[in-house]
Protein backbone atom coordinates (compact mmCIF):
# COMPACT_ATOMS: atom_id res chain seq x y z
CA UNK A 1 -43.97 78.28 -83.88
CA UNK A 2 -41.11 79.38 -82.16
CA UNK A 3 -39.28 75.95 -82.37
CA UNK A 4 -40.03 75.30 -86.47
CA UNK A 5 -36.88 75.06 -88.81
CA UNK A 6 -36.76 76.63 -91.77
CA UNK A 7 -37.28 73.50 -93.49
CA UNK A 8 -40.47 72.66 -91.16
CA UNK A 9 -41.55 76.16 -92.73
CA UNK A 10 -40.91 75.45 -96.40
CA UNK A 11 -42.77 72.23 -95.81
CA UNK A 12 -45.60 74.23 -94.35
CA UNK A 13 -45.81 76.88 -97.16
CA UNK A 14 -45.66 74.18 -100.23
CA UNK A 15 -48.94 72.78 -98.47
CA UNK A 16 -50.66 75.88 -98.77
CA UNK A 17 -53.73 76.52 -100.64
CA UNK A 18 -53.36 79.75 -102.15
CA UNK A 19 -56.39 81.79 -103.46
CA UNK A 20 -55.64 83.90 -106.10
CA UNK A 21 -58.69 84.68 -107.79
CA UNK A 22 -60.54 88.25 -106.85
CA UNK A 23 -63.15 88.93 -104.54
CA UNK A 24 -66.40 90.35 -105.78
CA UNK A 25 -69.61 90.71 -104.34
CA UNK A 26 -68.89 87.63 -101.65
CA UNK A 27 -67.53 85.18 -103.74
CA UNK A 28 -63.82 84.60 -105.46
CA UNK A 29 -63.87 85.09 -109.34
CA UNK A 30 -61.36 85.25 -112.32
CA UNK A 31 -61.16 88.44 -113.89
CA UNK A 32 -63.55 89.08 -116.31
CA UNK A 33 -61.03 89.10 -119.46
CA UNK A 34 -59.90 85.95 -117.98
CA UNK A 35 -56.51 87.55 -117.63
CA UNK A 36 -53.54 86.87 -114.98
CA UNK A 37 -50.40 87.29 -113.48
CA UNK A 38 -47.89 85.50 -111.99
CA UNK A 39 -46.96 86.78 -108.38
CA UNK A 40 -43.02 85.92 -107.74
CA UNK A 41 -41.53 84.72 -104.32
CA UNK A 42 -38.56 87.89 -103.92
CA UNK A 43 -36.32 85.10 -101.81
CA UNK A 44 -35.66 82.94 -104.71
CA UNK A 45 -37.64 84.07 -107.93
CA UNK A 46 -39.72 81.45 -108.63
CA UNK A 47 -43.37 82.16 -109.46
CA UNK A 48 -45.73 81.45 -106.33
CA UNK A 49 -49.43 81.69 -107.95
CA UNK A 50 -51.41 83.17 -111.36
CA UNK A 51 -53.45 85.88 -109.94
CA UNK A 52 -56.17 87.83 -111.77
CA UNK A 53 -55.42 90.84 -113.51
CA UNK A 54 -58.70 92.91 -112.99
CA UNK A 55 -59.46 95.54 -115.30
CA UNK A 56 -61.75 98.51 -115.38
CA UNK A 57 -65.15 96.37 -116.18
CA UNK A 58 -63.65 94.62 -112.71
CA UNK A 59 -63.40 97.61 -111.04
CA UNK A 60 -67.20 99.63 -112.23
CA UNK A 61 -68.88 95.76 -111.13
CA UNK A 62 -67.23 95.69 -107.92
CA UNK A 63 -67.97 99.30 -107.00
CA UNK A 64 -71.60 98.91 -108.15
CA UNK A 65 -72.00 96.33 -105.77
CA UNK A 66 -69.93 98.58 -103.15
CA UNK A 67 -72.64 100.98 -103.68
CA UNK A 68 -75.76 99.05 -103.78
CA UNK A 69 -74.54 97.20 -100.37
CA UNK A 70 -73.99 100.87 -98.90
CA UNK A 71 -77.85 102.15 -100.70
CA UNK A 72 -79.53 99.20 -98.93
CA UNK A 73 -78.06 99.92 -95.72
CA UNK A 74 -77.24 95.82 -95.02
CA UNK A 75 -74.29 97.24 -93.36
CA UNK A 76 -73.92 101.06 -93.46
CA UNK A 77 -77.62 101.39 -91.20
CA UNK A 78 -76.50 97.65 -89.14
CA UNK A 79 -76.16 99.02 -85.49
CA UNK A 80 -72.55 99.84 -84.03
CA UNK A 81 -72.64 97.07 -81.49
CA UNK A 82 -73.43 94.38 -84.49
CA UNK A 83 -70.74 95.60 -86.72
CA UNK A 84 -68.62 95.75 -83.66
CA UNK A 85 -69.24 91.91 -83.76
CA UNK A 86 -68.51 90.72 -86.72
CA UNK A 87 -65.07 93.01 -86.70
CA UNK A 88 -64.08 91.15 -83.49
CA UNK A 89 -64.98 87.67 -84.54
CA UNK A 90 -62.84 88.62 -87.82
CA UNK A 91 -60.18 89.82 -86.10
CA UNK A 92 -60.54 86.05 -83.96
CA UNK A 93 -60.53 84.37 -87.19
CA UNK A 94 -56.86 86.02 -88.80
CA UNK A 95 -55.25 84.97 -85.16
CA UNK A 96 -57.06 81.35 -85.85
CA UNK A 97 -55.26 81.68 -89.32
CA UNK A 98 -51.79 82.68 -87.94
CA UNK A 99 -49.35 80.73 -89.47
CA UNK A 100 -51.55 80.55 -93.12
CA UNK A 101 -51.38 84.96 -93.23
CA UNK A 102 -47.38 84.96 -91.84
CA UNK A 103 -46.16 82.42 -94.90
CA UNK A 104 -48.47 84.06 -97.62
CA UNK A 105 -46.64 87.63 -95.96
CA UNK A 106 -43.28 86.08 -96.23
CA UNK A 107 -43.60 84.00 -99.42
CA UNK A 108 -45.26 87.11 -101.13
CA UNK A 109 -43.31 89.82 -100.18
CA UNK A 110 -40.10 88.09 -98.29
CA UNK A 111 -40.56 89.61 -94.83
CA UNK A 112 -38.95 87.11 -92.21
CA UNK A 113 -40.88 84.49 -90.75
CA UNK A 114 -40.26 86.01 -87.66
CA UNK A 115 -41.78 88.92 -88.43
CA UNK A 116 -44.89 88.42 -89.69
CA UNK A 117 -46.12 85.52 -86.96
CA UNK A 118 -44.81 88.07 -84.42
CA UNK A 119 -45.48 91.73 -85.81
CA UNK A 120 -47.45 91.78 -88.90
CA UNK A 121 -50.48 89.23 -88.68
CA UNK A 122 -50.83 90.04 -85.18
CA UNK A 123 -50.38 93.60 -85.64
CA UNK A 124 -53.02 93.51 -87.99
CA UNK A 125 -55.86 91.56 -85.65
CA UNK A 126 -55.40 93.86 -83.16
CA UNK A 127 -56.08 96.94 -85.68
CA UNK A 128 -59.14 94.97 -86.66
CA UNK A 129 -60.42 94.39 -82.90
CA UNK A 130 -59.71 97.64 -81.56
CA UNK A 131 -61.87 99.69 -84.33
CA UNK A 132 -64.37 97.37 -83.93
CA UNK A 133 -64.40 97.86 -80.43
CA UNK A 134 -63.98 101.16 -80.35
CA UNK A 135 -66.98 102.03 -82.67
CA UNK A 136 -69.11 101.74 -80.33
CA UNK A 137 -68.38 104.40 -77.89
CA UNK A 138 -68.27 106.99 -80.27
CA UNK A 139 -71.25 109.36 -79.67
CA UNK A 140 -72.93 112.35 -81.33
CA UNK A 141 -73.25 115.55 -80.20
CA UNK A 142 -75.66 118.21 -79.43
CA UNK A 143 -74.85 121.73 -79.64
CA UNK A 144 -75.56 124.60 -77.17
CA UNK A 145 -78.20 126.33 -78.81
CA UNK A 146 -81.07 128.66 -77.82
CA UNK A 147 -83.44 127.10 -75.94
CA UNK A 148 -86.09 126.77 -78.75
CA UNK A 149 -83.81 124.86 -80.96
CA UNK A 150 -82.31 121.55 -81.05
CA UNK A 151 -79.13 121.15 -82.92
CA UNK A 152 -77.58 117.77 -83.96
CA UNK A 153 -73.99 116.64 -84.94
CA UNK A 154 -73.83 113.58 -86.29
CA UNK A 155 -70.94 111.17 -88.28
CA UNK A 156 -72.09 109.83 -91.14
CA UNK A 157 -70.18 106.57 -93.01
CA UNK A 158 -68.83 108.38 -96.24
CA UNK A 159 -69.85 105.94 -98.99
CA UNK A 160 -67.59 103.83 -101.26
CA UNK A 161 -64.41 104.01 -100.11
CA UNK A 162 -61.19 102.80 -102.34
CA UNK A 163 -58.45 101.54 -100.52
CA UNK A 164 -54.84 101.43 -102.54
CA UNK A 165 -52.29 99.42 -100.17
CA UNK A 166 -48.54 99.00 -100.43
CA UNK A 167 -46.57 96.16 -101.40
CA UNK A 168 -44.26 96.77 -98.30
CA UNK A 169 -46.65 96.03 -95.35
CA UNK A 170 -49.55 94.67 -97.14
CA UNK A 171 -51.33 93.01 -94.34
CA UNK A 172 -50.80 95.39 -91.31
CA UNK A 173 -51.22 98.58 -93.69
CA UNK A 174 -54.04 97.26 -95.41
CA UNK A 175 -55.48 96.27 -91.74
CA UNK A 176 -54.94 100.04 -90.68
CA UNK A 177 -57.26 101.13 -94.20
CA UNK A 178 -60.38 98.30 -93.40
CA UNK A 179 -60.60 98.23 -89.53
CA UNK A 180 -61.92 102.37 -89.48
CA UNK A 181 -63.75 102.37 -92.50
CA UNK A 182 -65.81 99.29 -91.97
CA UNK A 183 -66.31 100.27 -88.71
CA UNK A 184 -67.78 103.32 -89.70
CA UNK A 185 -69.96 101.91 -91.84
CA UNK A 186 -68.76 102.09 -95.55
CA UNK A 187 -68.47 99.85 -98.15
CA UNK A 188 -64.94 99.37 -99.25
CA UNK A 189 -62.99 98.50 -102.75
CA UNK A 190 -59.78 97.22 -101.79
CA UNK A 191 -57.12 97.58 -104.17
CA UNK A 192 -53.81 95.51 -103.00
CA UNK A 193 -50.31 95.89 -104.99
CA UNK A 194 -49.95 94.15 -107.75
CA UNK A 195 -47.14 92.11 -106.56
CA UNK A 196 -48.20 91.27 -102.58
CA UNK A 197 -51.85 90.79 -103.43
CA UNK A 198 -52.03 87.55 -101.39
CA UNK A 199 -52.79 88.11 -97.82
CA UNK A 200 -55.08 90.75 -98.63
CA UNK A 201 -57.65 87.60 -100.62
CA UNK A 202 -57.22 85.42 -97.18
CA UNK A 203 -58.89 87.62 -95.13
CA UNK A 204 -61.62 88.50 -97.49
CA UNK A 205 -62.57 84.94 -96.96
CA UNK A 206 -62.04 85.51 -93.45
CA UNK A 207 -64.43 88.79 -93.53
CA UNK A 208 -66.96 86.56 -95.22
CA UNK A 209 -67.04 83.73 -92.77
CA UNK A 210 -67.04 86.13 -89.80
CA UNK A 211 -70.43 87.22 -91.07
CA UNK A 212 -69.59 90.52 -93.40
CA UNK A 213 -72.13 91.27 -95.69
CA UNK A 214 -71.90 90.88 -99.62
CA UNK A 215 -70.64 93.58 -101.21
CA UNK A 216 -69.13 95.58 -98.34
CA UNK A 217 -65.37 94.24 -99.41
CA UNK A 218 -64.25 94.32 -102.36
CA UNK A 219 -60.63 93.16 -103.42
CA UNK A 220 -59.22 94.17 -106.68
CA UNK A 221 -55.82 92.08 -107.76
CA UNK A 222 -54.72 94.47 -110.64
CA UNK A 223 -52.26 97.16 -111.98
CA UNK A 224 -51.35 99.98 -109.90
CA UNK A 225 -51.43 102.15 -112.78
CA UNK A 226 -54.43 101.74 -114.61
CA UNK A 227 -56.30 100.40 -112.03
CA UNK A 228 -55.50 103.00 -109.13
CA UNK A 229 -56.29 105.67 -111.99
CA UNK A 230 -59.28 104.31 -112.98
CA UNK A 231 -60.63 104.01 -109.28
CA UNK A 232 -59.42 107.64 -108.43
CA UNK A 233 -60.89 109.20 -111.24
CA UNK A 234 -64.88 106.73 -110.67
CA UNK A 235 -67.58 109.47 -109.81
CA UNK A 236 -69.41 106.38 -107.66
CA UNK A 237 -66.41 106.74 -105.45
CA UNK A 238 -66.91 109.14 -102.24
CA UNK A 239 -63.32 108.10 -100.77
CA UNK A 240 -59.98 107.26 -101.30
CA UNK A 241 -57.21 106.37 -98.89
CA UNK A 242 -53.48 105.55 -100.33
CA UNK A 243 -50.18 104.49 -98.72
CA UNK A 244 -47.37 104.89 -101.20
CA UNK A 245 -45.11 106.67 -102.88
CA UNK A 246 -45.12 110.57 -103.18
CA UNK A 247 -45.01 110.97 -106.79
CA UNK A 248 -48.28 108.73 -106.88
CA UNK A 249 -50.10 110.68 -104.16
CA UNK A 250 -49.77 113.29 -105.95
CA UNK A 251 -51.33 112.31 -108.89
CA UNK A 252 -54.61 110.71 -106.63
CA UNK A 253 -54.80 114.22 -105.64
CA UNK A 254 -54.83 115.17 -108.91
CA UNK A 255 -57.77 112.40 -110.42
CA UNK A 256 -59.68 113.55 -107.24
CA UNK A 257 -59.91 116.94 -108.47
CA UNK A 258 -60.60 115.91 -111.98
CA UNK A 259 -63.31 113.72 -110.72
CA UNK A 260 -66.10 114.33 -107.86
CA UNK A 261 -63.67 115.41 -105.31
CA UNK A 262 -63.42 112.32 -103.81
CA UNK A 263 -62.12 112.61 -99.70
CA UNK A 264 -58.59 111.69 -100.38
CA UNK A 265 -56.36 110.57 -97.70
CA UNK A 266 -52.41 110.06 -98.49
CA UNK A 267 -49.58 108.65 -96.44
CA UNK A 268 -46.30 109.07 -98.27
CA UNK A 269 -42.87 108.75 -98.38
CA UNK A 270 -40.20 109.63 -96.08
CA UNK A 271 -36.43 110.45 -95.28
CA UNK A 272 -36.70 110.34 -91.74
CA UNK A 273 -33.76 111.58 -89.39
CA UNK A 274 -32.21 110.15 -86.43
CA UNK A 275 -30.76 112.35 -84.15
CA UNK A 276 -28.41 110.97 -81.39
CA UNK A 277 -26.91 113.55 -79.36
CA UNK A 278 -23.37 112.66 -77.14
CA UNK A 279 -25.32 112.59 -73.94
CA UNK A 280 -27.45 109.76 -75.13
CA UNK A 281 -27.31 106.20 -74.01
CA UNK A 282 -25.40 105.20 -77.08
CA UNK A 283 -25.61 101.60 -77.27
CA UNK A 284 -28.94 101.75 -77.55
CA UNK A 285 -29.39 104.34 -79.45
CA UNK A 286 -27.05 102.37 -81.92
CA UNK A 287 -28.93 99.44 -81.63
CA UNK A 288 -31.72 101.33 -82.68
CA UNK A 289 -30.21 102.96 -85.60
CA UNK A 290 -29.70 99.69 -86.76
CA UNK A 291 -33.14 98.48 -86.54
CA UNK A 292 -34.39 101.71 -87.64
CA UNK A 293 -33.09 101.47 -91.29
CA UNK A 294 -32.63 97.87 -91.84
CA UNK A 295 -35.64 96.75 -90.41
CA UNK A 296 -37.59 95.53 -92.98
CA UNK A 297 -34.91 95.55 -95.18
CA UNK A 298 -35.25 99.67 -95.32
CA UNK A 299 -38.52 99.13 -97.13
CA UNK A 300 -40.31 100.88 -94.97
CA UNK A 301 -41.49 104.70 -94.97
CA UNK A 302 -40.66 105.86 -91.78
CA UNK A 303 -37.09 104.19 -91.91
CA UNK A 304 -34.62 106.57 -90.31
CA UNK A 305 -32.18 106.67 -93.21
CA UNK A 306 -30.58 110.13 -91.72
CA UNK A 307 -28.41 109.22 -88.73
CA UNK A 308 -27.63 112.90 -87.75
CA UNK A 309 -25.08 112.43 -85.39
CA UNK A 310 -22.84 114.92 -82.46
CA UNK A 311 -19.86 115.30 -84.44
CA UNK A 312 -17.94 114.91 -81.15
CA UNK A 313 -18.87 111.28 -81.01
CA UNK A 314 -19.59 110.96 -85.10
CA UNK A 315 -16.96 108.35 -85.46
CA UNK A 316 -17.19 105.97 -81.89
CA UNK A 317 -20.96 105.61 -82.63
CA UNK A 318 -20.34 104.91 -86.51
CA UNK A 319 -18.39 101.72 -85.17
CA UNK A 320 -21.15 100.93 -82.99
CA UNK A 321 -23.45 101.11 -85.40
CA UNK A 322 -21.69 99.18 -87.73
CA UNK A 323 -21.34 95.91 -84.98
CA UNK A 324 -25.56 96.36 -85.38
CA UNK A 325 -25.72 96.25 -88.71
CA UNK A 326 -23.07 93.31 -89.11
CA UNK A 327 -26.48 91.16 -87.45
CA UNK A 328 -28.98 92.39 -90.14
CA UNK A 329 -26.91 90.17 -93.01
CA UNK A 330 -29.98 89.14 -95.03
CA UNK A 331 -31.01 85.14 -95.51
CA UNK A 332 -33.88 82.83 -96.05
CA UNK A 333 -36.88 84.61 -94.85
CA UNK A 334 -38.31 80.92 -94.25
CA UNK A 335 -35.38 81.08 -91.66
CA UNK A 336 -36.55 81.37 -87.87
CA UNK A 337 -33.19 83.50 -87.66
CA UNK A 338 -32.58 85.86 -90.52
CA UNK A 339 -33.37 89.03 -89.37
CA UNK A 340 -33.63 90.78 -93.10
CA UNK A 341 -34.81 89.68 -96.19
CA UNK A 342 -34.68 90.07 -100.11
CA UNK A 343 -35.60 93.47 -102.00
CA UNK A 344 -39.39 92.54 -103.23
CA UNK A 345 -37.65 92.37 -106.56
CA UNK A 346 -35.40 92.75 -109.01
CA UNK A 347 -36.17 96.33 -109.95
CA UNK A 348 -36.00 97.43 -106.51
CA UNK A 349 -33.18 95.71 -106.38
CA UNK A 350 -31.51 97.62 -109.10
CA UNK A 351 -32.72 100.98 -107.60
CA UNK A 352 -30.72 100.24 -103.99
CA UNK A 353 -27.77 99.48 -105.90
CA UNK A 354 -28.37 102.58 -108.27
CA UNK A 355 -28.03 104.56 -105.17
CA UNK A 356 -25.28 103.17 -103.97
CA UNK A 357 -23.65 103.92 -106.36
CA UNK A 358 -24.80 107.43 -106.73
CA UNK A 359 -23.47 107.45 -103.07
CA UNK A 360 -19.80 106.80 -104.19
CA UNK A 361 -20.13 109.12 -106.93
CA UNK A 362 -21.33 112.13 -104.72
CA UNK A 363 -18.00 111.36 -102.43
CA UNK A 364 -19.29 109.99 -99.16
CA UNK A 365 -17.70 107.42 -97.96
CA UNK A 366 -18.38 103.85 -97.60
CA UNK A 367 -18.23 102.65 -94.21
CA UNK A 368 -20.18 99.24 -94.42
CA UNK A 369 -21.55 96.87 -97.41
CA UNK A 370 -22.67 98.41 -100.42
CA UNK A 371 -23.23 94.93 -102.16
CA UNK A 372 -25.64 92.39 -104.00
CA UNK A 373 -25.16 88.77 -101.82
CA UNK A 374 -26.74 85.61 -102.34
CA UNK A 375 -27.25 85.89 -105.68
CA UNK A 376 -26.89 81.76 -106.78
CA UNK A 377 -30.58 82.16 -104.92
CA UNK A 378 -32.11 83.91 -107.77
CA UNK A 379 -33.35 86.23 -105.16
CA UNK A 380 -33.29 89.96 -104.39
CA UNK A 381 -30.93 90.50 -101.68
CA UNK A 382 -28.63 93.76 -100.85
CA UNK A 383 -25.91 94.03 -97.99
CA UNK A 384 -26.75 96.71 -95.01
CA UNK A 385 -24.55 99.82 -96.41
CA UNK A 386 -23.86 102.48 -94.57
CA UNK A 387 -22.65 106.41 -96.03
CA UNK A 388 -20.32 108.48 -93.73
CA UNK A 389 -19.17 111.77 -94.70
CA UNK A 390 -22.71 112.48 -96.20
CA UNK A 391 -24.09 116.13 -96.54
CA UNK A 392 -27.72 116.82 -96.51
CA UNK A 393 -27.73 118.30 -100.09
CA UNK A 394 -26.70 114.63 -101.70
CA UNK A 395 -28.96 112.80 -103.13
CA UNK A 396 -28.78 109.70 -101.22
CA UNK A 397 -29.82 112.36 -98.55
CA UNK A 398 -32.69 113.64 -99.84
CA UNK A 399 -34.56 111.02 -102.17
CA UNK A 400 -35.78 107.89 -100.48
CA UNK A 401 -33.95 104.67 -101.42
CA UNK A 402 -36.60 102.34 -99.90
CA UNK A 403 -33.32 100.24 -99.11
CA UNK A 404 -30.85 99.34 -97.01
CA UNK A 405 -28.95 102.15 -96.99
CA UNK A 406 -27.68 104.52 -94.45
CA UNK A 407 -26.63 108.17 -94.76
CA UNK A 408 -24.80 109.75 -91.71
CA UNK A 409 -24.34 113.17 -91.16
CA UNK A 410 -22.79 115.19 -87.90
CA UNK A 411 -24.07 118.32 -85.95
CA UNK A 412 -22.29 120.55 -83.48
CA UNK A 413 -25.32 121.77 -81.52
CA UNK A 414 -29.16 121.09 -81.15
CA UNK A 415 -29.98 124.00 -83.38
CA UNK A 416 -27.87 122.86 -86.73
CA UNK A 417 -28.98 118.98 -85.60
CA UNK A 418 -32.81 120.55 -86.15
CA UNK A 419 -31.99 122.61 -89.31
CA UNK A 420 -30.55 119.49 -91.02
CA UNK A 421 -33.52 117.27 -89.93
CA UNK A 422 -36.29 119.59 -91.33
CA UNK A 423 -34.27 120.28 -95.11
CA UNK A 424 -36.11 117.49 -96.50
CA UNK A 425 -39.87 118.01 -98.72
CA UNK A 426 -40.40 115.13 -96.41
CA UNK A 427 -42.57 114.96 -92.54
CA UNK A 428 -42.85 111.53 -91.52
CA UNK A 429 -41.17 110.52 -88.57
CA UNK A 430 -37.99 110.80 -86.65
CA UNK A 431 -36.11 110.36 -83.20
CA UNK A 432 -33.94 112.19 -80.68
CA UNK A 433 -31.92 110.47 -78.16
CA UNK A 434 -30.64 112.50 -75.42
CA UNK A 435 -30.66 112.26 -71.58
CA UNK A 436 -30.78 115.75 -71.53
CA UNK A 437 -35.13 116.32 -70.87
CA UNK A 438 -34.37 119.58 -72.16
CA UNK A 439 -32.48 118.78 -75.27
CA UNK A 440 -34.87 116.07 -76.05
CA UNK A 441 -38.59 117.69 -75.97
CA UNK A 442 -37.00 120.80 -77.22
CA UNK A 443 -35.59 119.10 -80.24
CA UNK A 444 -38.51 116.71 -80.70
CA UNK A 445 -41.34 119.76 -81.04
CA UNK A 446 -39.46 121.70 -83.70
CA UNK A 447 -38.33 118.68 -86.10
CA UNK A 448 -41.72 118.68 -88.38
CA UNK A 449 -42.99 115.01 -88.61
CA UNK A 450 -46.28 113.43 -87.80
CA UNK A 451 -44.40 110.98 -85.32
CA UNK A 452 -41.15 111.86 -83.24
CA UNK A 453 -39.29 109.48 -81.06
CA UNK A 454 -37.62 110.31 -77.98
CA UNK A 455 -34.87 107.67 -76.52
CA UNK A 456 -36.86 105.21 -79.38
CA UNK A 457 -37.83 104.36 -82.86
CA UNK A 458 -40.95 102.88 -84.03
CA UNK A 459 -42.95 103.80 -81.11
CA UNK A 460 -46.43 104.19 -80.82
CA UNK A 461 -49.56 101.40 -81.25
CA UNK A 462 -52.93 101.45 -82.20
CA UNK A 463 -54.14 103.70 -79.86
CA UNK A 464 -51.70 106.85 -81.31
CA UNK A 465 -52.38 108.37 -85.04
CA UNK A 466 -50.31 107.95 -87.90
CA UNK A 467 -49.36 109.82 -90.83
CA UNK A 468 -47.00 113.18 -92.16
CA UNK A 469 -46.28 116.64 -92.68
CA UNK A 470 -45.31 117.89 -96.11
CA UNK A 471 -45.04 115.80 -98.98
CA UNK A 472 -45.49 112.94 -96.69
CA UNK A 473 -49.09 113.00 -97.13
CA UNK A 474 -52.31 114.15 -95.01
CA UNK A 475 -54.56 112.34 -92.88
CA UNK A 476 -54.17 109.65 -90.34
CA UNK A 477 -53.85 105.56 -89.81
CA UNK A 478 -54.73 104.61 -86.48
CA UNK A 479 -56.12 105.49 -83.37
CA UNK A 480 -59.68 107.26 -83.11
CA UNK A 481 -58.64 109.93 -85.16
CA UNK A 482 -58.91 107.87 -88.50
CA UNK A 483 -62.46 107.39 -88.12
CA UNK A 484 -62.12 111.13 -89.01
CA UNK A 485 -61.29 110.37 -92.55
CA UNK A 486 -64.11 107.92 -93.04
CA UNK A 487 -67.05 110.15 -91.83
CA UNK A 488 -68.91 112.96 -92.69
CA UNK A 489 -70.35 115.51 -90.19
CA UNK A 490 -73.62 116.26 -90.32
CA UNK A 491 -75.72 119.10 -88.70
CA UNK A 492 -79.33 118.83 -88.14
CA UNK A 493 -81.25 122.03 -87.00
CA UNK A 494 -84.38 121.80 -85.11
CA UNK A 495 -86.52 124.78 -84.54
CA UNK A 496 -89.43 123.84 -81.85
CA UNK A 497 -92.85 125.41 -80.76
């Protein structure tokens, strides 16, 4: 892979075959009012596939046959080792599939080719084969009662669980959602975004053909709106898990209550800061800074779109910085080389450059990009920009742009650097780079986030939790800990002669 062009890649992806059709009850089928619609490539605007447009009778026949494959117990009762199986030999199948899931990634949302056939479809096996392996060793417990009793503890698969996945990492996020609560034994409705649908129908088809059971996955291609109301509000629903925005969690919260009270598990925005004291190693802390909010284009939630810089070193490291981000230029996500890609589209698009200018208007002051480029492509792409002179009270600040766009803001010691990090309704993550041990773990425990970096960004695998404080949302992705969200505890008391 490493040695394809980007025109060996556009050859590749106009031989694909793409399904588009939903998954219901093991087969593909069109939506029931026959309806569709059209899924756009964000690189250059052209329409990639017709995809069904389920609507509510969708929805009530896929979670009937959710719950009648969870009643019958064909995979909810199926031993731990077995379903451990079938989760591994799935997770087998996406590698086999590699380059198939990385185009469908890039073509549907315009991720770089280099990133999803070396982070995201990889990423997303190994979140598949680790639950699955993981299940099981998880054991039961028995209480210490009185000798004349017997008390039991078990976890219990919830039910129906709905699943409502982003359009920014629709593979690996919707990978993090599947892996725990199939493992755990519940039947799942999958609802993918309505624009990045794609990669979520391929591995249905692999989940089939690595022996899943009928019924147990669902896949819903529909609205977010209606359709993610409709499914949070369904009494036949005992779950719901949601990556998103925060306005939107809040509302799931909402339907939940209006509803049955549905589990509901959110993970939400962000406006995650970057701390980088003077006694860090600053090239690579600048490096990271770079790849912390341009990485994926800066549509990703725990992008760390506060640089919160010493002021003593504010304006050496803003140059450094700047060098980075002079490499994330976006191009052809079918390129081997480009680093960034498109906006997913044009209304996204328009909110980055709404920002930006909002930016201007609030007085910082520009330091890099701030502009739409390639535009003969028909595509969606923005310029890494870069705010100095920001306070913490401007919008571009607080709100999160889900862009490109970088707000940077000094400190003179650890406790303003902290003060500044936690004014924000948002938890998500963050990072402190200091070669001070001190500095660093003191700084790291009191900025409020569900993941804090020290001397990186991004860290953490499978194997650590994921997920916020605040209005970043509750419950975790990942690691053991999100089989928590897809269980119920049980007690069973036992009196003996």
């Amino acid at each position: 892979m490493l040695d394809k062009t980007a025109i060996d890649w556009s050859q590749r992806a106009s031989e694909l075959d793409i399904e588009s059709r939903a998954f219901i009850d093991g087969r593909f089928t069109d939506a029931l009012s026959g309806e569709t619609r059209p899924s756009f490539n964000p690189a250059n605007g052209e329409k990639i596939a017709d995809v069904a447009c389920c609507g509510a009778e969708d929805a009530d026949l896929a979670v009937q046959g959710a719950r009648s494959a969870f009643e019958d117990g064909r995979w909810s009762r199926m031993a731990p080792m077995e379903r451990k199986m079938v989760l591994v030999r799935w997770a087998e199948l996406i590698e086999s599939h590699l380059e198939e899931l990385a185009l469908l990634e890039t073509l549907d949302v315009g991720k770089p080719i280099s990133d999803t056939t070396a982070v995201d479809v990889p990423s997303a096996a190994r979140t598949i084969r680790w639950s699955g392996e993981a299940i099981d060793k998880v054991y039961d417990e028995i209480s210490p009662t009185p000798h004349d009793t017997l008390a039991l503890i078990q976890r219990l698969p919830l039910g129906v669980v709905t699943a409502i996945v982003p359009w920014n990492f629709p593979l690996s996020t919707t990978a993090w959602k599947l892996a725990p609560a199939l493992a755990t034994g519940n039947s799942v409705v999958l609802k993918p975004a309505s624009s990045t649908p794609l990669s979520a129908l391929f591995i249905a088809k692999l989940a089939a053909e690595a022996g899943l059971p009928e019924g147990v996955l669902q896949v819903l291609p529909g609205p977010g709106g209606s359709m993610g109301k409709h499914l949070a509000l369904h009494m036949d629903i005992d779950g719901l898990t949601f990556t998103g925005s925060t306005p939107v969690g809040q509302l799931l919260m909402q339907y939940s209550g209006q509803s049955n009270l549905k589990r509901t598990f959110l993970e939400l925005g962000g406006k995650s800061p970057n701390i980088v004291f003077a006694d860090a190693n600053l090239d690579k802390a600048a490096a990271m800074a770079a790849v912390a909010v341009f990485y994926n284009g800066g549509q990703t939630c725990t992008a760390g779109t506060r640089l919160i810089v010493e002021a003593s070193i504010q304006d050496e490291f803003i140059e450094k910085v700047i060098a980075h981000a002079q490499r994330w230029m976006p191009g052809d996500p079918l390129d081997p080389d480009t680093r960034m890609g498109p906006m997913i589209d044009r209304g996204q698009h328009e909110t980055v450059a709404g920002y930006v200018k909002v930016g201007c208007d609030e007085g910082a002051e520009m330091a890099f990009g701030g502009g739409r480029v390639l535009q003969d492509t028909g595509g969606f792409y923005h310029e890494p920009t870069i705010f100095r002179g920001v306070n913490n009270q401007m919008q571009i600040a607080q709100e999160e742009i889900f862009g490109p766009v970088l707000s940077v803001m000094s400190f003179k010691n650890a406790e303003e650097a902290v003060r500044i990090a936690n004014d924000s309704i948002f938890g998500l993550a963050g990072a402190v780079w200091s070669n001070n041990i001190n500095t660093a773990h003191k700084v790291a425990a009191a900025v409020r986030v569900g993941t804090m970096g020290i001397n990186n960004y991004f860290g953490g695998d499978i194997t650590v939790p994921f997920g916020g404080f605040k209005q970043s949302g509750n419950g975790r992705d990942k690691s053991m800990h999100a089989f928590d969200d897809y269980t119920e505890l049980k007690t069973t008391w036992i009196e003996l002669d």
